[in-house]
PDB file of N, CA and C in Angstrom:
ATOM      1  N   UNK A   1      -4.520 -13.997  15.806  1.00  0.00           N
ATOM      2  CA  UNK A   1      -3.760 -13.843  14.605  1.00  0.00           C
ATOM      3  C   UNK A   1      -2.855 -12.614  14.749  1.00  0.00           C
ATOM      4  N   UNK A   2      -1.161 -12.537  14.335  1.00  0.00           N
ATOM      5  CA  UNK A   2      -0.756 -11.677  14.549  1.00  0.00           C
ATOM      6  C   UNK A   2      -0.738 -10.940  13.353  1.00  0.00           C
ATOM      7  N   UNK A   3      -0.814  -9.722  13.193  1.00  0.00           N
ATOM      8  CA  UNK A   3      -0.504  -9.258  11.540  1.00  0.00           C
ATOM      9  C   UNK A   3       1.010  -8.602  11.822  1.00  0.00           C
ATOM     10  N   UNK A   4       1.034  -8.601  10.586  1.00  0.00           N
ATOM     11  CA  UNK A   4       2.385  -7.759   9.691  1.00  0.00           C
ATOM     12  C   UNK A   4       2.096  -6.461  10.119  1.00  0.00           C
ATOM     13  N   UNK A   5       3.910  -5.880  10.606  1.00  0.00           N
ATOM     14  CA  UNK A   5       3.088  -4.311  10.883  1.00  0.00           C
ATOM     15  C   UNK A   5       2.596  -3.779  10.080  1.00  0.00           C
ATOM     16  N   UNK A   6       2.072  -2.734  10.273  1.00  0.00           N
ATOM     17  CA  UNK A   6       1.107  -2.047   9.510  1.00  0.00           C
ATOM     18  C   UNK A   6       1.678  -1.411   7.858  1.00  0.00           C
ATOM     19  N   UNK A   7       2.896  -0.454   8.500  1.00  0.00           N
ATOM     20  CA  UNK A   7       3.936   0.074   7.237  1.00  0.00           C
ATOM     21  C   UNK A   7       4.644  -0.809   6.567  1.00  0.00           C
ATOM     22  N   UNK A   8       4.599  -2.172   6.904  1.00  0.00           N
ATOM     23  CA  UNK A   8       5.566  -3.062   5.801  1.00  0.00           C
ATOM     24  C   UNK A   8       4.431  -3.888   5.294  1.00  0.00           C
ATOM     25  N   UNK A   9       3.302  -3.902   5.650  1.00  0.00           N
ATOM     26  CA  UNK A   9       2.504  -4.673   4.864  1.00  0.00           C
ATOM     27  C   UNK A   9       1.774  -3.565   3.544  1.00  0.00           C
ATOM     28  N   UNK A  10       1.592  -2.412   4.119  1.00  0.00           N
ATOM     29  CA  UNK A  10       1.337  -1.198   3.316  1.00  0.00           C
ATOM     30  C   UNK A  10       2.232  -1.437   2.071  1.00  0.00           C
ATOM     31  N   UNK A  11       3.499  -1.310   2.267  1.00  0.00           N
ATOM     32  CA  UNK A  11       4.901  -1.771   0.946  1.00  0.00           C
ATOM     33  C   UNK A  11       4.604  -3.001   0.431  1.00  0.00           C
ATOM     34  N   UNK A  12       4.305  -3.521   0.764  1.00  0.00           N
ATOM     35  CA  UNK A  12       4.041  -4.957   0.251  1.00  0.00           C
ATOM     36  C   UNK A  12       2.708  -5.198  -0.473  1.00  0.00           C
ATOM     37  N   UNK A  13       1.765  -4.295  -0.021  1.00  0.00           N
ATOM     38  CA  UNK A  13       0.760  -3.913  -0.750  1.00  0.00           C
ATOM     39  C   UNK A  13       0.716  -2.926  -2.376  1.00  0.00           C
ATOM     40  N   UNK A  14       1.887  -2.223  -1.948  1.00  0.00           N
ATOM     41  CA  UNK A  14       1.785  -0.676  -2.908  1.00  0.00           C
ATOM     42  C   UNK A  14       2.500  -1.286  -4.002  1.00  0.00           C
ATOM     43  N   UNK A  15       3.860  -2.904  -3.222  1.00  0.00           N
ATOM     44  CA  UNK A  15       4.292  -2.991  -4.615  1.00  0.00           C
ATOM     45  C   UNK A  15       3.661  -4.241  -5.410  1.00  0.00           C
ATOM     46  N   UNK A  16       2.990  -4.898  -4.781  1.00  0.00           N
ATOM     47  CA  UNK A  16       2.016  -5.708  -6.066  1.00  0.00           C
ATOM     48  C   UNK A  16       1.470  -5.405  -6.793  1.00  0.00           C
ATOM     49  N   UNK A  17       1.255  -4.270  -7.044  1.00  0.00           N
ATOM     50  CA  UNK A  17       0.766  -3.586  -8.529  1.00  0.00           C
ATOM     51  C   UNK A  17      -0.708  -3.484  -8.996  1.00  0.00           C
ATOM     52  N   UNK A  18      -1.319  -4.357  -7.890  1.00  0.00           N
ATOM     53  CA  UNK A  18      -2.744  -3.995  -7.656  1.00  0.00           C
ATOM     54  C   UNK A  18      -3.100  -2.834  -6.952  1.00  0.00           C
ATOM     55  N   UNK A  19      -2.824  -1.697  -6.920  1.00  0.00           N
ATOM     56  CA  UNK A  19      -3.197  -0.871  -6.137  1.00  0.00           C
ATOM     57  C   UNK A  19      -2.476   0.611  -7.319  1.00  0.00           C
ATOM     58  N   UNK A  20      -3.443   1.016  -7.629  1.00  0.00           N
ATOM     59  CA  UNK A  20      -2.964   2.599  -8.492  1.00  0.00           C
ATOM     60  C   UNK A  20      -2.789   3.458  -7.347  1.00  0.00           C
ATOM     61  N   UNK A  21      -3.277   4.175  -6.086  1.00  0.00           N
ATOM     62  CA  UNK A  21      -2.918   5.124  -5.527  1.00  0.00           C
ATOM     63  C   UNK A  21      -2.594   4.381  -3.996  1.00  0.00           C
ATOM     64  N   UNK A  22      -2.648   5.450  -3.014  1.00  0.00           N
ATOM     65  CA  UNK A  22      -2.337   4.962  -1.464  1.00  0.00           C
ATOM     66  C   UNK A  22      -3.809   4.589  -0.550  1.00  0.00           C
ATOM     67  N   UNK A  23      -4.604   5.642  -1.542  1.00  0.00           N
ATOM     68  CA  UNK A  23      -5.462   5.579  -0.539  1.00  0.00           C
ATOM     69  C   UNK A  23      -6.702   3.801  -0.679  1.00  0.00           C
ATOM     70  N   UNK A  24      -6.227   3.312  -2.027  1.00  0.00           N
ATOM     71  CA  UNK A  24      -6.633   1.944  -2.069  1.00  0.00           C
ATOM     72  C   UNK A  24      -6.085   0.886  -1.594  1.00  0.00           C
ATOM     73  N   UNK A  25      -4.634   1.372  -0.789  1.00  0.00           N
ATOM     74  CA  UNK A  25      -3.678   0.214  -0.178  1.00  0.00           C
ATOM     75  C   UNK A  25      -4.432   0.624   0.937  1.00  0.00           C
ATOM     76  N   UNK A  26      -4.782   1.798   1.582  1.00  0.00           N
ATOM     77  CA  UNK A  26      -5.535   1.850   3.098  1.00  0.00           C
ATOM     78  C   UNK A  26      -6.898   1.261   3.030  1.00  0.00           C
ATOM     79  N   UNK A  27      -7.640   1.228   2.245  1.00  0.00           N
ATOM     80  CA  UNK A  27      -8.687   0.615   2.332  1.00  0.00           C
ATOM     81  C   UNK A  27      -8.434  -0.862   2.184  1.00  0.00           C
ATOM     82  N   UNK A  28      -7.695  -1.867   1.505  1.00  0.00           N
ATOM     83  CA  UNK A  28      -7.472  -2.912   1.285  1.00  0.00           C
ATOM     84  C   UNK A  28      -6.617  -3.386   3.230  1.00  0.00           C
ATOM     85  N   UNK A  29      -5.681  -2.896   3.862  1.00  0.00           N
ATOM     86  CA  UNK A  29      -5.225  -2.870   4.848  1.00  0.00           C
ATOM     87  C   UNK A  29      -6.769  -2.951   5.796  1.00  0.00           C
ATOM     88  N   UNK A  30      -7.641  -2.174   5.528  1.00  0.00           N
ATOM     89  CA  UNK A  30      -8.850  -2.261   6.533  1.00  0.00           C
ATOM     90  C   UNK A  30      -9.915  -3.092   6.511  1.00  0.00           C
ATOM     91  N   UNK A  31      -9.663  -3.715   5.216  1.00  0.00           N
ATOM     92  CA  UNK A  31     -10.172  -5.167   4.989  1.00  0.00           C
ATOM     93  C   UNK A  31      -9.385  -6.053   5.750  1.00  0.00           C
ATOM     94  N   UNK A  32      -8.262  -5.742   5.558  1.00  0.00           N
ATOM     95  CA  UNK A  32      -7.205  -7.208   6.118  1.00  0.00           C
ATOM     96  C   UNK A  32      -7.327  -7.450   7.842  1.00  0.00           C
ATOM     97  N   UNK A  33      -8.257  -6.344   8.431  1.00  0.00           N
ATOM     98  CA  UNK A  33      -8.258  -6.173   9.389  1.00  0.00           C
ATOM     99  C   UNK A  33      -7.311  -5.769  10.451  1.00  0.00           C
ATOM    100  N   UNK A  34      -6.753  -4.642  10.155  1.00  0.00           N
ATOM    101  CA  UNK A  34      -5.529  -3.531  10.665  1.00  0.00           C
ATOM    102  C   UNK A  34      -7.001  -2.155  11.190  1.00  0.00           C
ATOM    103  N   UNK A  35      -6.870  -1.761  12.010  1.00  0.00           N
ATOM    104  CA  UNK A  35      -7.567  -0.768  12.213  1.00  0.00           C
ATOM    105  C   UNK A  35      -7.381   0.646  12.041  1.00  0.00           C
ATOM    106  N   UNK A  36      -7.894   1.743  11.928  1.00  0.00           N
ATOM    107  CA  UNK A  36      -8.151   2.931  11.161  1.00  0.00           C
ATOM    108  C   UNK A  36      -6.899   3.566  11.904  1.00  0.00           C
ATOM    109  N   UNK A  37      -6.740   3.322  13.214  1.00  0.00           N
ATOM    110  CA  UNK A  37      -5.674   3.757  14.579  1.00  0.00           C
ATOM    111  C   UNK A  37      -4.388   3.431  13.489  1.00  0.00           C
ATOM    112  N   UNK A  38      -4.811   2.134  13.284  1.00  0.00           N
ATOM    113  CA  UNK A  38      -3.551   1.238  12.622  1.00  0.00           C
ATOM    114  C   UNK A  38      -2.973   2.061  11.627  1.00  0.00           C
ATOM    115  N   UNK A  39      -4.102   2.066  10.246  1.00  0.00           N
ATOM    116  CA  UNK A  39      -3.671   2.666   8.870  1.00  0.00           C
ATOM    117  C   UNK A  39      -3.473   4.598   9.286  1.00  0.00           C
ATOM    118  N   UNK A  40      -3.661   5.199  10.396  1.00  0.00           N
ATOM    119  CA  UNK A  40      -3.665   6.200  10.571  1.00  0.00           C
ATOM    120  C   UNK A  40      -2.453   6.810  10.699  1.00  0.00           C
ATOM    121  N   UNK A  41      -1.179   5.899  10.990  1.00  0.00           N
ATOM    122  CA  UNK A  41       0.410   5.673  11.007  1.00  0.00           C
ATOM    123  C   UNK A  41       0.602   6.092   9.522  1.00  0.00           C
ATOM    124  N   UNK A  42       0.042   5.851   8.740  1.00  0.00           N
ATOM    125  CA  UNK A  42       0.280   5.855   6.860  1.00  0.00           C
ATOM    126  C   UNK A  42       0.215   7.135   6.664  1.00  0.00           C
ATOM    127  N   UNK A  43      -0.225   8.076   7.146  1.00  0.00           N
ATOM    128  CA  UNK A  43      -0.942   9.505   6.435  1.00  0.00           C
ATOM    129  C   UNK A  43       0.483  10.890   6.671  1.00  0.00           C
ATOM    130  N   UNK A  44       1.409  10.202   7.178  1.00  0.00           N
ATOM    131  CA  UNK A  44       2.860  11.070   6.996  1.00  0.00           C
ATOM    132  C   UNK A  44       3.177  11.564   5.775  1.00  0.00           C
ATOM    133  N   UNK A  45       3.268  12.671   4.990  1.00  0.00           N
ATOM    134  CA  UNK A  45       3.873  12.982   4.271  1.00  0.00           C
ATOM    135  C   UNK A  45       5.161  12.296   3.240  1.00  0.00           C
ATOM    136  N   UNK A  46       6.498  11.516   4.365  1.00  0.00           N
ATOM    137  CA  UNK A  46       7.049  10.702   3.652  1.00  0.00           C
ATOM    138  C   UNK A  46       6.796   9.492   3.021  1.00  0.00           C
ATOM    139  N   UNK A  47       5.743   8.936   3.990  1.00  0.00           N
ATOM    140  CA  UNK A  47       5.231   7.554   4.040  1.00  0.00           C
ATOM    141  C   UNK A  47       4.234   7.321   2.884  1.00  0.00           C
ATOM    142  N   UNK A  48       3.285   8.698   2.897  1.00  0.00           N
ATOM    143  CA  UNK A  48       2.771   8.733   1.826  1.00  0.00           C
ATOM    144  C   UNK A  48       3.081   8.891   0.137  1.00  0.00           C
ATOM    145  N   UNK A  49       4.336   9.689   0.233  1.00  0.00           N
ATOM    146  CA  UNK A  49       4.985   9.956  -1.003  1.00  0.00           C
ATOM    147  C   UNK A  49       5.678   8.593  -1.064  1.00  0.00           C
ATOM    148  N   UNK A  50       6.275   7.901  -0.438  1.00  0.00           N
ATOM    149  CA  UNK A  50       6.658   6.273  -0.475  1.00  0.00           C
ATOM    150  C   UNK A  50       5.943   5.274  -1.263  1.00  0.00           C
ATOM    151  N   UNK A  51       4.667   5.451  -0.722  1.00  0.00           N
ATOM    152  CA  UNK A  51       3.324   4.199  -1.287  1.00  0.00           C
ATOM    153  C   UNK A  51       2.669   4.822  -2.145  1.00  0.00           C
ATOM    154  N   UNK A  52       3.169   6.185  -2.941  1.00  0.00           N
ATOM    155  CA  UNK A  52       2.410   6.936  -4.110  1.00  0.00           C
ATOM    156  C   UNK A  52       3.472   6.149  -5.020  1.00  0.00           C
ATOM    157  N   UNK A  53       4.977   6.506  -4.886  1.00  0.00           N
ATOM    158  CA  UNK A  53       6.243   6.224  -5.332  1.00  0.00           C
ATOM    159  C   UNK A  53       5.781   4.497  -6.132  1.00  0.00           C
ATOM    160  N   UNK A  54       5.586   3.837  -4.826  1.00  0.00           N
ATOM    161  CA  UNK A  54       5.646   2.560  -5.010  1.00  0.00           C
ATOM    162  C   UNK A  54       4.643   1.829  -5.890  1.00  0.00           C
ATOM    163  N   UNK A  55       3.253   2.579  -5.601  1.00  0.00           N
ATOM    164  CA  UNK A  55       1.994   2.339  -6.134  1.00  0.00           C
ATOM    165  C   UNK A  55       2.108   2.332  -7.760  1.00  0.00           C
ATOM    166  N   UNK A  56       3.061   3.302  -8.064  1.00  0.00           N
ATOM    167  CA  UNK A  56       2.869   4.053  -9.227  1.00  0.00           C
ATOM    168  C   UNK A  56       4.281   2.843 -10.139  1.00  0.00           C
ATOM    169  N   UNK A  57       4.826   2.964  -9.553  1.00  0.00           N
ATOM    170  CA  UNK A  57       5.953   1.952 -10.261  1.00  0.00           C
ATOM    171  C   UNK A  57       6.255   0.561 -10.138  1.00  0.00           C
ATOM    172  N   UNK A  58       4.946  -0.207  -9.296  1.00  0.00           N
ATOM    173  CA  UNK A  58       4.256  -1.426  -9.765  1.00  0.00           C
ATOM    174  C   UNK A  58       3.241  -1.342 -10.189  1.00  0.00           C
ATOM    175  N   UNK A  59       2.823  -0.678 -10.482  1.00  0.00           N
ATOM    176  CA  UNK A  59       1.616  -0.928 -11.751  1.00  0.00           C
ATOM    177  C   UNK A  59       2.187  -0.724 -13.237  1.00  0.00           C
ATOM    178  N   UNK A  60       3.097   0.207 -13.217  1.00  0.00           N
ATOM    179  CA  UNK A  60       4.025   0.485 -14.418  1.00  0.00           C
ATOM    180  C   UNK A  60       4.379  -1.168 -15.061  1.00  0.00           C
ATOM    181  N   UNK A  61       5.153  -1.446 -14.122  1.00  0.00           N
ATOM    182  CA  UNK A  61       6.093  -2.592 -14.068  1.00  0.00           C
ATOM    183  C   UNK A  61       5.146  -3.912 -14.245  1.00  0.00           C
ATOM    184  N   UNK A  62       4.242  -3.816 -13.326  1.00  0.00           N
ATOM    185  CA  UNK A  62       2.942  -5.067 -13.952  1.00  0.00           C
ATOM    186  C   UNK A  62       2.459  -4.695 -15.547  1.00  0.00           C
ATOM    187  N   UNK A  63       2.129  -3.753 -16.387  1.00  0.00           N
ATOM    188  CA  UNK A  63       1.597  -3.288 -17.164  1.00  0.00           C
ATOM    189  C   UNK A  63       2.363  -3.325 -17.839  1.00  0.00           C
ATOM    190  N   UNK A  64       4.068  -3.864 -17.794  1.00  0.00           N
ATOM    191  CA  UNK A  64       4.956  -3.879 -18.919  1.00  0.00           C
ATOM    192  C   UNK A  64       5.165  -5.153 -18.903  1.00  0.00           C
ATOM    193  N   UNK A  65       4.818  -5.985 -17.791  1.00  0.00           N
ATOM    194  CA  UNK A  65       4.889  -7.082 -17.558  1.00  0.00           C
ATOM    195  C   UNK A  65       4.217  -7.651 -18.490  1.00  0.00           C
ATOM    196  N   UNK A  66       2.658  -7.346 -18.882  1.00  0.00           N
ATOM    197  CA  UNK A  66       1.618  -8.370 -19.242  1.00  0.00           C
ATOM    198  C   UNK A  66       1.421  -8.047 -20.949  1.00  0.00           C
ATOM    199  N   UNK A  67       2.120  -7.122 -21.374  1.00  0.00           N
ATOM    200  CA  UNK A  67       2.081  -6.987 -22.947  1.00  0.00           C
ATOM    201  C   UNK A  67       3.362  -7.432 -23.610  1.00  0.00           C
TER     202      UNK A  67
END
């Protein structure tokens, strides 16, 4: 099975709106079976402020969605 790289599946994670912070898109990624090596690419400073960014403004956006 090939996966999605690691950082665009991370985005794709942060913006479905299931995920409040980053560090629940890395644990969900280590379910999906990406390895720790893998999600260990995520822990950059930009990358991280990215999937905080993203995390935070799909859940917004789901939560305005459903009322």
């Amino acid at each position: 099975m090939t996966l999605t790289p690691v950082v665009q599946r991370a985005f794709e994670l942060a913006d479905s709106g299931r995920f409040r912070i980053p560090s629940e898109v890395r644990r969900a990624l280590v379910r999906e079976g990406y390895t720790q090596s893998d999600v260990f690419g995520l822990e950059g400073k930009a990358t991280w402020s990215q999937l905080r960014d993203r995390c935070g403004n799909a859940v917004e956006q789901r939560a305005a969605t459903a009322t």
